[in-house]
Protein backbone atom coordinates (compact mmCIF):
# COMPACT_ATOMS: atom_id res chain seq x y z
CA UNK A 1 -12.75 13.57 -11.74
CA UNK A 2 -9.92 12.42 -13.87
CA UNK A 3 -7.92 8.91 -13.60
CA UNK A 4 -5.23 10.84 -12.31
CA UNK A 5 -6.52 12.60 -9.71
CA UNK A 6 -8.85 9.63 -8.52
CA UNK A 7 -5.73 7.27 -8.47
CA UNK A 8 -3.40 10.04 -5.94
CA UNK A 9 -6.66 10.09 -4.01
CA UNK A 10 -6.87 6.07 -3.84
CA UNK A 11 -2.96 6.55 -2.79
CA UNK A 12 -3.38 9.52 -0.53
CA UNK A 13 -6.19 7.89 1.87
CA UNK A 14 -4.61 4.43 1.68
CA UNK A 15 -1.32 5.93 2.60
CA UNK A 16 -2.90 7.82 5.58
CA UNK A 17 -4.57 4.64 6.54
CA UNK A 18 -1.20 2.68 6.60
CA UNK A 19 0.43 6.01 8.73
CA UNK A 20 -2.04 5.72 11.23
CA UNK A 21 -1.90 1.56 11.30
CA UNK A 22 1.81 1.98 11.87
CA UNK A 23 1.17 4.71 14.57
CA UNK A 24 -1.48 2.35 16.25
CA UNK A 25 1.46 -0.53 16.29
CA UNK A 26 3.70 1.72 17.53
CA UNK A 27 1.45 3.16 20.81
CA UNK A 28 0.89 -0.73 21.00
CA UNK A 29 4.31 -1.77 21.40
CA UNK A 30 5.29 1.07 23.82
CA UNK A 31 2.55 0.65 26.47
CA UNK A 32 2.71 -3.31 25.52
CA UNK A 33 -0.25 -3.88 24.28
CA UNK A 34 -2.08 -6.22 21.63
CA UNK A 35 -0.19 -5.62 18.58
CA UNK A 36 -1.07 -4.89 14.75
CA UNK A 37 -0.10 -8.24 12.87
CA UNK A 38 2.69 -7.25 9.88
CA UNK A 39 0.30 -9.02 7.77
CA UNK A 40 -2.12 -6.39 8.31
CA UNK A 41 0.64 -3.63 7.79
CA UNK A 42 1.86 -5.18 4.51
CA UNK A 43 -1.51 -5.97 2.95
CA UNK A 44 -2.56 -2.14 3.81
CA UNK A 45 0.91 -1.08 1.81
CA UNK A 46 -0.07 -3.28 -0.90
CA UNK A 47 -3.13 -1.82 -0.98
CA UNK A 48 -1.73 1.29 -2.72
CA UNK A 49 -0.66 2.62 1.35
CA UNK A 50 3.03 1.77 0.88
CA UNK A 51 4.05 5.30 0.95
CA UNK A 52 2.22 6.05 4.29
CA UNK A 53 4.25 2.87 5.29
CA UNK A 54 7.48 4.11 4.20
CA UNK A 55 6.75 7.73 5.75
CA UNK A 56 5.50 6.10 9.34
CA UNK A 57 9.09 3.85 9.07
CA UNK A 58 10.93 7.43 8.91
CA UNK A 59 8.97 9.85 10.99
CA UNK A 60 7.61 7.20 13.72
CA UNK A 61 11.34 5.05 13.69
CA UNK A 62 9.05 2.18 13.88
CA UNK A 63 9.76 -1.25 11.45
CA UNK A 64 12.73 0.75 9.77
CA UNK A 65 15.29 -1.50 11.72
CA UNK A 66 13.98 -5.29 11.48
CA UNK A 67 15.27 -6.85 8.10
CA UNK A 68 12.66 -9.76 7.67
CA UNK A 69 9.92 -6.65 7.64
CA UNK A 70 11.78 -4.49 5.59
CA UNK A 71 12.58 -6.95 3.01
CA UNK A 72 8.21 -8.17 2.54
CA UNK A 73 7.27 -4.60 3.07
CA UNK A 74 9.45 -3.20 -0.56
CA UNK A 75 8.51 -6.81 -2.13
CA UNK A 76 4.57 -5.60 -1.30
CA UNK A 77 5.69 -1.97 -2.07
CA UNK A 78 7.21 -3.74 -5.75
CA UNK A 79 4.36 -5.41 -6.48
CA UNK A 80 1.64 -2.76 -5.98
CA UNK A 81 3.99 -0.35 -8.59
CA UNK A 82 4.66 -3.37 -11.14
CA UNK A 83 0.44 -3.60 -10.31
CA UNK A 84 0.13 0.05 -11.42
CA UNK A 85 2.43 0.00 -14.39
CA UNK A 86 0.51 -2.73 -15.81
CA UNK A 87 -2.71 -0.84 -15.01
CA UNK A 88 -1.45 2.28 -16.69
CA UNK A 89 0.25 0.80 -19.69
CA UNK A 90 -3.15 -1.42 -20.16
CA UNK A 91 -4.86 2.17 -20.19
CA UNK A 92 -2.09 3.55 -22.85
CA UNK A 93 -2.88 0.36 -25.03
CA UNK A 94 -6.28 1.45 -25.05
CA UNK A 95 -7.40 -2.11 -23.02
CA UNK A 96 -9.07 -0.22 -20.09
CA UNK A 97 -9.76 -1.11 -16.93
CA UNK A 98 -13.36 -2.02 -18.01
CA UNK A 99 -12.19 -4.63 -19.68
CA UNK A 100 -10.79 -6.58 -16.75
CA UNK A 101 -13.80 -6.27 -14.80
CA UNK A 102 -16.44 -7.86 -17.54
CA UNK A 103 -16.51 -11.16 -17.63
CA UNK A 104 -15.27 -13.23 -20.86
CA UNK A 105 -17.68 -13.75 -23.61
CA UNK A 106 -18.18 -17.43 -25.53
């Protein structure tokens, strides 16, 4: 499996994750039940699921209208692309990931 196509599947199933937490909130909310915590919806976004958090916000109509949310959910959504850019340009400078994972030496 390449890096590429490993990292869209890391995105795709995080992102379907994050649609379906959204969708749980949102069933929540409308029968007024125990809700999803935002926490829980912006740590899943920042846990590459941001786009499945953007796409529940337009399909679902559900956080797209309360500021304070919108405002932490593209701050998480910022952080997990300035996250990959590093990543990526760490990979293009020939550092590898590997090399974040192994412990220092001396």
């Amino acid at each position: 499996m390449t890096p590429a196509a490993l990292l869209a599947g890391v995105y795709g199933l995080a992102s379907v994750i994050c649609f379906f937490a959204y969708a749980i909130d949102k069933s929540a909310a409308r029968k007024g039940r125990r809700r999803t915590p935002e926490r829980t919806l912006l740590l899943i976004g920042l846990a590459c699921g941001w786009p499945g958090g953007f796409l529940a916000q337009q399909w679902l109509r559900h956080k797209s209208s309360k500021p304070s949310f919108l405002i932490k959910f593209w701050l998480t959504a910022a952080c997990n692309i300035a996250l990959l850019a590093a990543l990526l340009h760490s990979q293009s400078a020939g550092v590898g990931l590997g090399r974040f994972l192994v412990a220092p030496q001396g």
